[in-house]
N, C-alpha and C. Protein backbone atom coordinates (compact mmCIF):
# COMPACT_ATOMS: atom_id res chain seq x y z
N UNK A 1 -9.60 28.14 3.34
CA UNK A 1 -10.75 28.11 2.43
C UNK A 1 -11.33 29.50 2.36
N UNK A 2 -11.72 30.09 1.16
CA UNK A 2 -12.35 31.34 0.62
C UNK A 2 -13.47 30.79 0.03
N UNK A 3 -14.27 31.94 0.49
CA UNK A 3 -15.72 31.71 -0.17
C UNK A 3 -16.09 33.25 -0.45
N UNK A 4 -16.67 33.83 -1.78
CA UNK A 4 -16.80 35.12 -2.23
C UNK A 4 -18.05 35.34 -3.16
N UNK A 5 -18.36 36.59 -3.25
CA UNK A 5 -19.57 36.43 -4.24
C UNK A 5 -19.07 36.47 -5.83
N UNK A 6 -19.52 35.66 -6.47
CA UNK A 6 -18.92 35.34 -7.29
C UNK A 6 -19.26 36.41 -8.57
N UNK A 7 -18.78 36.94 -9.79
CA UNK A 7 -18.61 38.53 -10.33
C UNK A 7 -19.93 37.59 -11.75
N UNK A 8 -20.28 38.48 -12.37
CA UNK A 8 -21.11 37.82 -13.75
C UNK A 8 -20.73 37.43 -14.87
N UNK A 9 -19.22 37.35 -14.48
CA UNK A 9 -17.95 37.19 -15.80
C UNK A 9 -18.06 35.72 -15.40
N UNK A 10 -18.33 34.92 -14.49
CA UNK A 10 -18.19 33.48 -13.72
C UNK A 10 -16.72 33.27 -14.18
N UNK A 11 -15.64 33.97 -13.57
CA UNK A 11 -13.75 33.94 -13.85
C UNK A 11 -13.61 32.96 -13.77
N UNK A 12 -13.04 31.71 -14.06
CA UNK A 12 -12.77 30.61 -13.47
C UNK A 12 -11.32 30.61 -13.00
N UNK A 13 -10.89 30.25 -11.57
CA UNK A 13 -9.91 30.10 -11.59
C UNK A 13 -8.86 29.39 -11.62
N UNK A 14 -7.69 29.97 -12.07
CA UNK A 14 -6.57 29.02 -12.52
C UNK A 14 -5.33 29.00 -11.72
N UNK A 15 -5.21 29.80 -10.95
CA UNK A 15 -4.02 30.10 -9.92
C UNK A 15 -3.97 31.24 -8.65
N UNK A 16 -3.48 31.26 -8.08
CA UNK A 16 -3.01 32.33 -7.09
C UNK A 16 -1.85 32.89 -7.54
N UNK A 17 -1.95 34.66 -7.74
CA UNK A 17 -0.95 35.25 -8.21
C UNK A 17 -0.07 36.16 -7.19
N UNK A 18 -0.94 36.26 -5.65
CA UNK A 18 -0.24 37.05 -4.99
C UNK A 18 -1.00 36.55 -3.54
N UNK A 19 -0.45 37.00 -2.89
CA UNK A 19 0.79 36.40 -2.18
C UNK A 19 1.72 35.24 -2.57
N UNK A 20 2.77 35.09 -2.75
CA UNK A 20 3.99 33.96 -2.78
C UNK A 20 3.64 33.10 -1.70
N UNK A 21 3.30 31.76 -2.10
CA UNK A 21 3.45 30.77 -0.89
C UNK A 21 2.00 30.46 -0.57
N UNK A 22 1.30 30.65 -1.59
CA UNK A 22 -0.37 30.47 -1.51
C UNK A 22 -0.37 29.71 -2.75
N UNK A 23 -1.10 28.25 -2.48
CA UNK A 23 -1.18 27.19 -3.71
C UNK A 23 -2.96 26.85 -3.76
N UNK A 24 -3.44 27.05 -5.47
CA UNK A 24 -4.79 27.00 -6.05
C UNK A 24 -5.12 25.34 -5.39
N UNK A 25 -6.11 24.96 -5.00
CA UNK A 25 -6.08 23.33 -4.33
C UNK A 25 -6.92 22.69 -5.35
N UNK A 26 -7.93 23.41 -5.40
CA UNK A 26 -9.31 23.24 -6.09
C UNK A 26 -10.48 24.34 -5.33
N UNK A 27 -11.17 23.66 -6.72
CA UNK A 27 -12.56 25.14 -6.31
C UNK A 27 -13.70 24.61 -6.93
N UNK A 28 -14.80 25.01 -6.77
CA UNK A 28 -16.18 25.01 -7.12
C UNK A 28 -17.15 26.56 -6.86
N UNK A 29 -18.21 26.63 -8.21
CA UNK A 29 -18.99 27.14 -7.73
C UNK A 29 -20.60 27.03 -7.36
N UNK A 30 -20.65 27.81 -6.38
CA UNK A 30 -22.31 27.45 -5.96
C UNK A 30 -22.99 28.28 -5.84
N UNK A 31 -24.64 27.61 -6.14
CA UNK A 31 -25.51 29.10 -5.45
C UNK A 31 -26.01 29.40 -7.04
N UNK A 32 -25.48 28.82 -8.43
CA UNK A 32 -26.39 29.16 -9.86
C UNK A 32 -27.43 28.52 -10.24
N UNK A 33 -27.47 27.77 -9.74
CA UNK A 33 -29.44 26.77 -9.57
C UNK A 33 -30.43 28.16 -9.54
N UNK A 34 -31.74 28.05 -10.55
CA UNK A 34 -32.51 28.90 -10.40
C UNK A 34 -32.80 28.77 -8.76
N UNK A 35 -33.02 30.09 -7.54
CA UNK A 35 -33.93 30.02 -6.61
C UNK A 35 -32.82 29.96 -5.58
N UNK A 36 -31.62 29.84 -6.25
CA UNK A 36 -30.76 30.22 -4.66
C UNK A 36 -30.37 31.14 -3.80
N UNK A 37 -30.31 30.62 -2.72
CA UNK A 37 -30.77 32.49 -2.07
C UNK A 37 -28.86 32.62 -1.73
N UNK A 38 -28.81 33.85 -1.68
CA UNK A 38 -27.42 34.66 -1.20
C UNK A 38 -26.65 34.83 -2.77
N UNK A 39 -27.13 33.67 -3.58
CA UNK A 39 -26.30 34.33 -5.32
C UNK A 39 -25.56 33.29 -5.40
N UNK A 40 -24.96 33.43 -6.29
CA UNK A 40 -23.15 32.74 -6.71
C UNK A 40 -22.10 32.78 -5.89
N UNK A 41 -21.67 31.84 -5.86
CA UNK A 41 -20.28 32.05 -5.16
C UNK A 41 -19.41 31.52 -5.35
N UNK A 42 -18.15 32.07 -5.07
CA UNK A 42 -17.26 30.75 -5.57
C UNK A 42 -16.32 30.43 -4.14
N UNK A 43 -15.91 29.00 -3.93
CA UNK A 43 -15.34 28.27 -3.06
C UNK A 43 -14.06 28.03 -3.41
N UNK A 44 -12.85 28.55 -2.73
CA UNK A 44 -11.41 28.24 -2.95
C UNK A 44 -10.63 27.48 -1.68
N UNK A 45 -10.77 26.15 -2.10
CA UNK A 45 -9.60 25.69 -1.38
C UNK A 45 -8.25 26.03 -1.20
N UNK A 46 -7.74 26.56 -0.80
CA UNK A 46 -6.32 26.59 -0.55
C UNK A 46 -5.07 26.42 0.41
N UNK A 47 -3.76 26.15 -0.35
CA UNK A 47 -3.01 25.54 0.40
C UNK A 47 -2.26 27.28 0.89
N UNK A 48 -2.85 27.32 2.06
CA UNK A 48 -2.18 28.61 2.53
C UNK A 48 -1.87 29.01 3.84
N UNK A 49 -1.28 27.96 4.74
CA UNK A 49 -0.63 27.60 5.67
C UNK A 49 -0.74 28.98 6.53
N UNK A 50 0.57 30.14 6.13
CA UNK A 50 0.98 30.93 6.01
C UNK A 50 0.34 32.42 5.87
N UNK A 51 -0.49 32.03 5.34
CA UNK A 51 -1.61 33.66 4.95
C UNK A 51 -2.47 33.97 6.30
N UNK A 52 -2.41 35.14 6.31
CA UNK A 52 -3.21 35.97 7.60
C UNK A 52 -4.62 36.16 7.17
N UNK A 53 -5.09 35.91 7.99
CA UNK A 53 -6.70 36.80 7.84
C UNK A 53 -6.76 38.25 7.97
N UNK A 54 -7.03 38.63 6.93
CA UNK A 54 -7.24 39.98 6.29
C UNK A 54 -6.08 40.53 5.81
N UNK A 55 -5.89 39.49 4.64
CA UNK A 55 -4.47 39.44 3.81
C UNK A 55 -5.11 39.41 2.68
N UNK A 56 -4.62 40.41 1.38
CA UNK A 56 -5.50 40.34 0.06
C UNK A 56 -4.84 39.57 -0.77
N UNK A 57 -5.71 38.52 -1.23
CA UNK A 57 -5.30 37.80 -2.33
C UNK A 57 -5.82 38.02 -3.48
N UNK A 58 -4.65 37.48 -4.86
CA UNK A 58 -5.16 38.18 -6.27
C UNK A 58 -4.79 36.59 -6.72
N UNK A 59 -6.29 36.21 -7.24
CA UNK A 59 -6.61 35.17 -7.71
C UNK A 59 -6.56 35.47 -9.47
N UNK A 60 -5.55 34.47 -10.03
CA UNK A 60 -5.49 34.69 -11.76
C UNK A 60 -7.51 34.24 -12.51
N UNK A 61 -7.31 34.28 -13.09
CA UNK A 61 -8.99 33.88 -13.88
C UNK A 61 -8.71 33.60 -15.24
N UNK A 62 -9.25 32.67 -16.09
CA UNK A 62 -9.68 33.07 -17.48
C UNK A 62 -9.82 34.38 -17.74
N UNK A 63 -10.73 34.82 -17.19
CA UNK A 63 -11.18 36.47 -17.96
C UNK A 63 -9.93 37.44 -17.26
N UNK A 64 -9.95 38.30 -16.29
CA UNK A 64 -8.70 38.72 -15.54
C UNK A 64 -8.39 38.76 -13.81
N UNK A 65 -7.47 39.30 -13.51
CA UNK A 65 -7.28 38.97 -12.33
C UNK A 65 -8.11 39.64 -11.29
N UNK A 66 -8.85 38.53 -9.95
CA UNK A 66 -9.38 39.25 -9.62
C UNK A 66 -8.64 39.11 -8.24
N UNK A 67 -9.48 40.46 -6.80
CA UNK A 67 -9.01 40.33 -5.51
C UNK A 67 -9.96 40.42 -4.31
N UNK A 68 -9.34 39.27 -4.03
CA UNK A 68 -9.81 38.77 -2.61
C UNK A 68 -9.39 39.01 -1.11
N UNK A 69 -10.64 39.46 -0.42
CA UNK A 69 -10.28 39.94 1.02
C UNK A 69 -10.29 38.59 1.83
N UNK A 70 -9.39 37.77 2.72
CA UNK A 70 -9.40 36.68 3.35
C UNK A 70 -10.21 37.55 4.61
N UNK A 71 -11.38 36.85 5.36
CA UNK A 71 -11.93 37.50 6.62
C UNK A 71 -12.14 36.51 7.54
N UNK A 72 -12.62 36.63 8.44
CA UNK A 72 -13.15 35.00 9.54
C UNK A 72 -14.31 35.21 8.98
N UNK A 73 -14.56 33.90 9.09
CA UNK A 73 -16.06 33.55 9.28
C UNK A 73 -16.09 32.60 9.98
N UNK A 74 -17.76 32.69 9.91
CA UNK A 74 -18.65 31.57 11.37
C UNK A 74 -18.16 30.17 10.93
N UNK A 75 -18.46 29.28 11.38
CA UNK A 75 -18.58 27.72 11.59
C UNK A 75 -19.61 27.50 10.82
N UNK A 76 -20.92 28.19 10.59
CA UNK A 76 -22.05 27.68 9.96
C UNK A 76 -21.63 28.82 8.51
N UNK A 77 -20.52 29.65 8.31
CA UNK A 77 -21.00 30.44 6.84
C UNK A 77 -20.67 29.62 5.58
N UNK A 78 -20.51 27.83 5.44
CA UNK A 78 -21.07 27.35 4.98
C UNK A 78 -22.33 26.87 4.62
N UNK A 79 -23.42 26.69 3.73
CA UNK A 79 -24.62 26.14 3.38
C UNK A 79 -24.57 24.67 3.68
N UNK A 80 -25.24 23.60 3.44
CA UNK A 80 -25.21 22.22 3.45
C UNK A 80 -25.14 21.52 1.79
N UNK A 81 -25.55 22.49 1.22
CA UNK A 81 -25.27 22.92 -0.78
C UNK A 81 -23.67 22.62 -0.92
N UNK A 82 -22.86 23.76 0.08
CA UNK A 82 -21.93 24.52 -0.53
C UNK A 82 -20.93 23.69 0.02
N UNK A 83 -21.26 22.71 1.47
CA UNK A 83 -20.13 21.65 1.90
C UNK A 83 -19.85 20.56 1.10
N UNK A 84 -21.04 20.43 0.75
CA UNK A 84 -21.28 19.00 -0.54
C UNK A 84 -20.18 19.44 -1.56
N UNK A 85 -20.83 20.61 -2.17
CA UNK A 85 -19.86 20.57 -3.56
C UNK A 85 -18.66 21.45 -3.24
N UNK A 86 -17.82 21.31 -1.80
CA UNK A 86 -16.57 21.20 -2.02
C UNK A 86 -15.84 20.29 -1.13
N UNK A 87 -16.77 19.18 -0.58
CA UNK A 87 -16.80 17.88 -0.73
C UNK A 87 -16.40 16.69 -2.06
N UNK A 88 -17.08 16.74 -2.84
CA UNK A 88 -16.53 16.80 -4.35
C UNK A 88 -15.83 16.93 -4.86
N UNK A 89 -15.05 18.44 -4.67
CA UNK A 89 -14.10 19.24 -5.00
C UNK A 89 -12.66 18.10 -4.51
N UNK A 90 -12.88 18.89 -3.50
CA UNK A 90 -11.72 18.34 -2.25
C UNK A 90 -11.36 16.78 -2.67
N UNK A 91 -12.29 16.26 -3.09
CA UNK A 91 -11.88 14.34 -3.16
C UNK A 91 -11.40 13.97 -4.27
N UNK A 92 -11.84 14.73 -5.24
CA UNK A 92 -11.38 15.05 -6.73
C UNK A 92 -10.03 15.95 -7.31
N UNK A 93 -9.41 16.50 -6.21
CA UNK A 93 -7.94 17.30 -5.98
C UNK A 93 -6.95 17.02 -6.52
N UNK A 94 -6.68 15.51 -6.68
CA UNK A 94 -5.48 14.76 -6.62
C UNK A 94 -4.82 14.52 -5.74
N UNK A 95 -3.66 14.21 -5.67
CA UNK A 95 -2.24 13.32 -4.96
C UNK A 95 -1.98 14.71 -3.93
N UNK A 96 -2.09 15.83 -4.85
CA UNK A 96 -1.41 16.98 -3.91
C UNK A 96 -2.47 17.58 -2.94
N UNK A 97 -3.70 17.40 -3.12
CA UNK A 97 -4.82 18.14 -1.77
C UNK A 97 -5.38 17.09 -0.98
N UNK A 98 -4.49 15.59 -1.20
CA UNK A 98 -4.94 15.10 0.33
C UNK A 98 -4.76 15.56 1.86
N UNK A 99 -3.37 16.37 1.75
CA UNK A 99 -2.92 16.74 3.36
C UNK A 99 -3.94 17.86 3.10
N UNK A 100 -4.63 18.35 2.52
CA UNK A 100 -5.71 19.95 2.73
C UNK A 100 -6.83 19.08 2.79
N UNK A 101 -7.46 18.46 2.37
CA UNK A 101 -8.44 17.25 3.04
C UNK A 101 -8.94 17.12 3.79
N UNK A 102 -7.14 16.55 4.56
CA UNK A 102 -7.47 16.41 6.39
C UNK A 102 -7.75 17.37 6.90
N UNK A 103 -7.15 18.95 6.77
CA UNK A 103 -7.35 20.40 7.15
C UNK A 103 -8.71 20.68 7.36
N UNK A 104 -9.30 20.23 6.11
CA UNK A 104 -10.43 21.06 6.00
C UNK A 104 -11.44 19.83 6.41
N UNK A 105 -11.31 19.10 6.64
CA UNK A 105 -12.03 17.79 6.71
C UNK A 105 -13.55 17.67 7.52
N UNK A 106 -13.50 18.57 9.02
CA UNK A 106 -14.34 19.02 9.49
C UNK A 106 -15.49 19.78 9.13
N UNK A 107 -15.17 20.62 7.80
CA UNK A 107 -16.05 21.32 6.97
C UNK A 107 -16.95 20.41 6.28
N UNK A 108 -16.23 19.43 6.32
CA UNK A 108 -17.14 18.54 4.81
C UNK A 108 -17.71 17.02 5.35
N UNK A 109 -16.95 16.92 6.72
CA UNK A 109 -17.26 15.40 6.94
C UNK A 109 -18.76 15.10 6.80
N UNK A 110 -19.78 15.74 7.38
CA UNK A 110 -21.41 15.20 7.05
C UNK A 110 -21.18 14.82 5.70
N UNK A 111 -20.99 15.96 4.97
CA UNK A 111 -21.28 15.95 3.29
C UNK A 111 -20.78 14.92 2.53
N UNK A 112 -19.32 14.32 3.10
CA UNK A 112 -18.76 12.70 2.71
C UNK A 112 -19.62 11.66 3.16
N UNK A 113 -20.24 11.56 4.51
CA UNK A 113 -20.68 10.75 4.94
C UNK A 113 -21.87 10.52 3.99
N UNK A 114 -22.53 11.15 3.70
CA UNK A 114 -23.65 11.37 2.94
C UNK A 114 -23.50 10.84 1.46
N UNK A 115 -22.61 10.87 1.01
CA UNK A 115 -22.27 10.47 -0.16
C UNK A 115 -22.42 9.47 -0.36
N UNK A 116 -23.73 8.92 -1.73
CA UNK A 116 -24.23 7.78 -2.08
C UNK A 116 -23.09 6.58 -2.51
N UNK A 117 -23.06 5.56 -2.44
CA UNK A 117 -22.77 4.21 -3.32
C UNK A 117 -23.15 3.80 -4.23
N UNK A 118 -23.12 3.33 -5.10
CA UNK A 118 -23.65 2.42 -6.64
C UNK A 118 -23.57 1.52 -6.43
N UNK A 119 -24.64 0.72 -6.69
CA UNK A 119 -25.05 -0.65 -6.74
C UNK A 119 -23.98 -1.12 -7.21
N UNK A 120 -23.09 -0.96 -8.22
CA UNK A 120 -21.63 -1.58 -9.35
C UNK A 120 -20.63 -0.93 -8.66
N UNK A 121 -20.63 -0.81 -7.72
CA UNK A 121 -19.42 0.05 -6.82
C UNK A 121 -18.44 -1.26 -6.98
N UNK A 122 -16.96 -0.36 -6.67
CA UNK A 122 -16.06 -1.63 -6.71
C UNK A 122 -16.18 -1.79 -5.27
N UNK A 123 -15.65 -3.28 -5.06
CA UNK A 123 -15.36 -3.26 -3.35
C UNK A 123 -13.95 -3.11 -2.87
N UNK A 124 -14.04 -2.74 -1.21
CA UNK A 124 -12.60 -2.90 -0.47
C UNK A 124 -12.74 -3.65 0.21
N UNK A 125 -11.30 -4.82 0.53
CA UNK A 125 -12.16 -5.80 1.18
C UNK A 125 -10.55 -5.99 1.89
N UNK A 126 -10.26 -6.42 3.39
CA UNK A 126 -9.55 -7.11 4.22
C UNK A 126 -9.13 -8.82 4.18
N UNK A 127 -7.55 -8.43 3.49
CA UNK A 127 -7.12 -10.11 2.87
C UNK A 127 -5.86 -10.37 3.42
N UNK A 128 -5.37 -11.14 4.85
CA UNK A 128 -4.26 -11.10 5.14
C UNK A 128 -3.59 -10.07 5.78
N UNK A 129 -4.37 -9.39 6.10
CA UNK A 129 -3.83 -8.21 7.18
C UNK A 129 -3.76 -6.80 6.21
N UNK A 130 -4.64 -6.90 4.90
CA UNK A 130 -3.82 -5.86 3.95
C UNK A 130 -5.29 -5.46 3.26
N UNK A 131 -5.46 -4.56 2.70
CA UNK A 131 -6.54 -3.92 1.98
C UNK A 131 -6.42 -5.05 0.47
N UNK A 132 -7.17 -5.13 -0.47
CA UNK A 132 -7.43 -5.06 -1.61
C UNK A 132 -8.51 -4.68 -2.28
N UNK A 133 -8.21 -3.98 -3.56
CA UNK A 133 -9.26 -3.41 -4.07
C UNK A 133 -9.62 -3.85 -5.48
N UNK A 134 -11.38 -3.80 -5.71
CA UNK A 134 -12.05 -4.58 -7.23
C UNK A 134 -11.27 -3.64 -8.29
N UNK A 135 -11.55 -4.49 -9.14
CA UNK A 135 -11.14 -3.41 -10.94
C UNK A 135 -9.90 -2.97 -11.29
N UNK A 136 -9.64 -2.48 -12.08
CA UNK A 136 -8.33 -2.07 -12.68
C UNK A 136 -8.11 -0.67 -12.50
N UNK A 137 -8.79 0.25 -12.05
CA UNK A 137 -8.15 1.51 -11.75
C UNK A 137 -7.89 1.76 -10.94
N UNK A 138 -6.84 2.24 -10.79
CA UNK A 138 -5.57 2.65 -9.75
C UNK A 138 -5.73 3.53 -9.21
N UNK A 139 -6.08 3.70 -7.76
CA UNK A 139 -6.71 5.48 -7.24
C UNK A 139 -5.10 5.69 -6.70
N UNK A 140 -4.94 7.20 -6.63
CA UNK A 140 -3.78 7.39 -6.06
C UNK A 140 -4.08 7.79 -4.13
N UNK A 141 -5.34 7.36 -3.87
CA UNK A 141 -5.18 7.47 -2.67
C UNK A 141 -6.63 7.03 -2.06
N UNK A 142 -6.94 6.74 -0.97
CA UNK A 142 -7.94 6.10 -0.21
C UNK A 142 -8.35 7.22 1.00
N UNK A 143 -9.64 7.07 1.32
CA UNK A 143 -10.31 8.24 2.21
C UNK A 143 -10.88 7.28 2.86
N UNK A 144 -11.21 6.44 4.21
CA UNK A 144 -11.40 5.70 4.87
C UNK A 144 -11.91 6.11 6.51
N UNK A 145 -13.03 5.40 6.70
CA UNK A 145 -13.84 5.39 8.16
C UNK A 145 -13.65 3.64 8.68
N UNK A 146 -12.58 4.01 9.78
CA UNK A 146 -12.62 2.80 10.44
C UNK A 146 -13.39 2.89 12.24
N UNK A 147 -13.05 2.02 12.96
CA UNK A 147 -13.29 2.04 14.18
C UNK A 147 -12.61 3.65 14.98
N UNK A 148 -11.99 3.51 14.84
CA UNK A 148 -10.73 4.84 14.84
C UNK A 148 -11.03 6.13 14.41
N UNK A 149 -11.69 6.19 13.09
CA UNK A 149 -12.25 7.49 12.99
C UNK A 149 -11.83 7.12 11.43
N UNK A 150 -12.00 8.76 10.89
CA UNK A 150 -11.40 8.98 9.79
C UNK A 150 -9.67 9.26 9.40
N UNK A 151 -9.58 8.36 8.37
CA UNK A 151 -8.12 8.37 7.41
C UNK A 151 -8.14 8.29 5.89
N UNK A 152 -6.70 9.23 6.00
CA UNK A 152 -6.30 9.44 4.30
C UNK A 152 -5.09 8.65 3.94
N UNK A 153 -5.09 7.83 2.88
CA UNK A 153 -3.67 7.39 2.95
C UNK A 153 -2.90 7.52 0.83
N UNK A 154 -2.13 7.59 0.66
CA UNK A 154 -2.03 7.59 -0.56
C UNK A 154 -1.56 5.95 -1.05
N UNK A 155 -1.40 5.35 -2.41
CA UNK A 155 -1.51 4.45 -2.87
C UNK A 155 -0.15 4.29 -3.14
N UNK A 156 0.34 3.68 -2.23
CA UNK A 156 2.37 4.00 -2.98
C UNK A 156 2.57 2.44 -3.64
N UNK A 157 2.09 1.57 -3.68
CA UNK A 157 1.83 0.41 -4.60
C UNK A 157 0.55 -0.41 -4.78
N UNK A 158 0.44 -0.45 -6.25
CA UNK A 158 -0.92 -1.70 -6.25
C UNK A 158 -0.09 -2.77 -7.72
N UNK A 159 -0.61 -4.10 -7.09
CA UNK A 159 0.06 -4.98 -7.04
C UNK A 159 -1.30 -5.77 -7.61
N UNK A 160 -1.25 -5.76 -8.96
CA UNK A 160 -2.71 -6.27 -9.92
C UNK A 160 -2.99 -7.30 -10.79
N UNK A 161 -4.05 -8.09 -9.83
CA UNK A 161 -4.06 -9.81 -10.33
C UNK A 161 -5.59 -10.05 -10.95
N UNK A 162 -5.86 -11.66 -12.00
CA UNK A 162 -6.79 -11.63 -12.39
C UNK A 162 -6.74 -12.85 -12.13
N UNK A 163 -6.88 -13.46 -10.74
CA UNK A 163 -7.15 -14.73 -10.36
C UNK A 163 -8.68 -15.42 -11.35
N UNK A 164 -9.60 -14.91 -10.26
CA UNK A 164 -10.75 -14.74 -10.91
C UNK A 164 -11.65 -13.97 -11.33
N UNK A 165 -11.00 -12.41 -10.95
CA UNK A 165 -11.49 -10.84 -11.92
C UNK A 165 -10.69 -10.24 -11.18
N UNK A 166 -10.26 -8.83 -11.95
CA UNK A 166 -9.44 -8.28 -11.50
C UNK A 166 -9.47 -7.32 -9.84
N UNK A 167 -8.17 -7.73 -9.06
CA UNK A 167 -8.19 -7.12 -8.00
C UNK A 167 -6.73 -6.98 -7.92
N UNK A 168 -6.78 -5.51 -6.74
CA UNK A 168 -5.62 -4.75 -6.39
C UNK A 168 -5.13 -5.27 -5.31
N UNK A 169 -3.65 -5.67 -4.97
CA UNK A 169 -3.38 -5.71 -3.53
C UNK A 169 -2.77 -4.18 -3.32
N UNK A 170 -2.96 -3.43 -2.05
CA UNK A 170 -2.92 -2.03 -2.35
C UNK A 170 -1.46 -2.05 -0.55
N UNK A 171 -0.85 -1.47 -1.34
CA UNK A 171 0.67 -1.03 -0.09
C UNK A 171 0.52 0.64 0.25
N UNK A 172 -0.34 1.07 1.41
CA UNK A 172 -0.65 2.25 1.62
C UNK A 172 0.40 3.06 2.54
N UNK A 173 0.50 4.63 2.08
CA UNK A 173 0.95 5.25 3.27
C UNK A 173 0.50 6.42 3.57
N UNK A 174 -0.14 6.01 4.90
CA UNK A 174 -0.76 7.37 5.71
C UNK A 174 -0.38 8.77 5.73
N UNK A 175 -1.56 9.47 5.44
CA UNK A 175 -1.04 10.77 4.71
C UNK A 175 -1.67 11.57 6.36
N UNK A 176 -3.47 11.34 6.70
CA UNK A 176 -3.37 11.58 8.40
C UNK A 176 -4.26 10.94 8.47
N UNK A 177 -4.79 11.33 9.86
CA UNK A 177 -5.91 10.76 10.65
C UNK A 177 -5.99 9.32 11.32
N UNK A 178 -6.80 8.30 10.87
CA UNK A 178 -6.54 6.94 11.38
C UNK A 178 -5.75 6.18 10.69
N UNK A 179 -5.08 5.32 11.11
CA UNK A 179 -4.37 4.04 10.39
C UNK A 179 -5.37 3.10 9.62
N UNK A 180 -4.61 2.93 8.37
CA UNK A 180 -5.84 1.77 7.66
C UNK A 180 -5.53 0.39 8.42
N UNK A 181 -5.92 0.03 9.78
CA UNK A 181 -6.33 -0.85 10.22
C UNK A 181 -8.00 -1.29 10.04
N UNK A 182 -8.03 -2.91 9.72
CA UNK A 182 -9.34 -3.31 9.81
C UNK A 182 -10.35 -2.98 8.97
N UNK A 183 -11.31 -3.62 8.58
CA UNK A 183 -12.20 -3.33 7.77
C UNK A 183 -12.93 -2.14 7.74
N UNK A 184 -12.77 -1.06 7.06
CA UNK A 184 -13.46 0.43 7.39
C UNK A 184 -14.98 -0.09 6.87
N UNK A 185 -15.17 1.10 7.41
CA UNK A 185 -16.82 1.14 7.29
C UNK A 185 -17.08 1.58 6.52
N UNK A 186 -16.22 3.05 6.00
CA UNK A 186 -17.17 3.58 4.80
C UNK A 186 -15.49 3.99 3.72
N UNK A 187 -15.26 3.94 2.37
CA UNK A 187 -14.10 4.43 2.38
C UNK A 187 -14.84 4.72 0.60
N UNK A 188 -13.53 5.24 0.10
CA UNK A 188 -13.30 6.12 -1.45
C UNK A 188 -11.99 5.95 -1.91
N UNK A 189 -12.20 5.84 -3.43
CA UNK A 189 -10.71 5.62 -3.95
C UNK A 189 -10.73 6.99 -4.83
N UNK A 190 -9.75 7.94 -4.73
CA UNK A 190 -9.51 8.95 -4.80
C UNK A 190 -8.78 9.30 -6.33
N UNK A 191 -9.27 9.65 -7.38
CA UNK A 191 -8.26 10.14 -8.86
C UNK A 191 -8.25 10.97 -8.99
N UNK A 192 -7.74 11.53 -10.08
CA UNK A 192 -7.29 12.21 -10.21
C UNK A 192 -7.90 13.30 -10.60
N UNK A 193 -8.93 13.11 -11.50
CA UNK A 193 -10.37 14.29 -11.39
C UNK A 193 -11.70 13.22 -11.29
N UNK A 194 -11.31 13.16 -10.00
CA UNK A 194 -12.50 12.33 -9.74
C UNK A 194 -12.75 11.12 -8.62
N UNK A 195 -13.34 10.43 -8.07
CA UNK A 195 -13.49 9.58 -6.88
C UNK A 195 -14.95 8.62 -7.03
N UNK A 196 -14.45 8.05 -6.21
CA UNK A 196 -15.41 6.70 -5.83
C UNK A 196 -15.58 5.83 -4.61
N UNK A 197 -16.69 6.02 -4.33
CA UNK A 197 -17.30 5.29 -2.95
C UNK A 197 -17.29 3.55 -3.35
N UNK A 198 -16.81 3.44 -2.14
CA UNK A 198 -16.57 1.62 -2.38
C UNK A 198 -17.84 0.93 -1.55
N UNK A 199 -17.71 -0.08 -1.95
CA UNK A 199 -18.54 -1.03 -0.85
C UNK A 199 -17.24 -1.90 0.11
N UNK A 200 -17.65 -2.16 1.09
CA UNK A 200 -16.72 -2.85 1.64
C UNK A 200 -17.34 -4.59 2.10
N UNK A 201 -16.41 -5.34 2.10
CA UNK A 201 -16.50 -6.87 2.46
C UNK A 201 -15.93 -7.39 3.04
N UNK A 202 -15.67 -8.01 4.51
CA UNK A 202 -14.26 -9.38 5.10
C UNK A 202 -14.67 -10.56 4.26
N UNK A 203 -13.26 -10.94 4.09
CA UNK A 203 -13.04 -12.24 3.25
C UNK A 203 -13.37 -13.59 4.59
């Protein structure tokens, strides 16, 4: 993860152009609310296994390419602003930034936990030893708090009935963290630009 002051062009970015073997995950920026202190910034997830600290990266942009110094930072040179909205980010990734998720997961876990419900939330509910989920949209993956801790799993079948309104039977496979055993406590169905906090129920 990169975090930088962000330039007055607000570049948006679209890729990683240098180093080879560095993948764009998702990003957000923060800090443009009138009254924020430290400025703009922008937040880059990335899949960069491989990259050294104090390795320059050249991030592509709309406007042009810009470059980035990778450095350490503290444990706290996140804000409680800036975990949230790449909290957001991160859940909203797709299919391909669940395993960076788990990576970064520690950065953001308050900021998930925190994350409201809707009264019209769909539910997840424990039927036969197996998850199922309300409504007709198909998340390609689940973010889940059980007894166990936290887990990610992706959606490798849903299996969709309208007994008496529509529900998913969902065939998961663990991407990390806990096993979807048992009724979680807190969980999210994960799309593709975009996510949703469930309510949960035992049948």
């Amino acid at each position: 993860m990169l975090r930088f002051p962000l330039p007055p062009s607000l570049p948006i970015p679209l890729h990683v152009a240098a180093p080879e073997g560095v993948a764009l995950v998702t990003w957000a920026f923060a800090g443009l609310e009138a009254g924020a202190s430290g400025g703009p910034v922008c937040l880059l997830a990335l899949d960069a296994a491989g990259m050294a600290v104090g390795e320059t990266l050249t991030l592509a942009t709309h406007f042009r390419d810009i470059t980035v110094l990778s450095e350490p930072a503290s444990a706290d040179a996140l804000s409680a602003a800036e975990r949230t909205l790449l909290a957001r980010a991160l859940l909203s990734s797709g299919a391909a930034g669940l395993p960076l998720l788990g990576r970064l997961f520690t950065l953001v876990e308050a900021a998930v936990t925190a994350l409201p419900v809707a009264e019209d939330a769909p539910d997840l509910a424990e039927e036969a030893g197996g998850w199922t989920l309300g409504g007709t949209a198909i998340p390609h993956g689940l973010l889940f708090r059980t007894r166990a801790g936290w887990g990610c799993a992706r959606v490798a079948r849903a299996a969709l009935g309208f007994k008496s309104h529509p529900r998913q039977r969902l065939t998961l496979d663990p991407v990390w963290g806990a096993a979807p055993e048992g009724l979680p406590e807190r969980s999210f169905a994960l799309h593709a630009h975009g996510f949703t906090a469930l309510t949960t129920w035992a049948s």
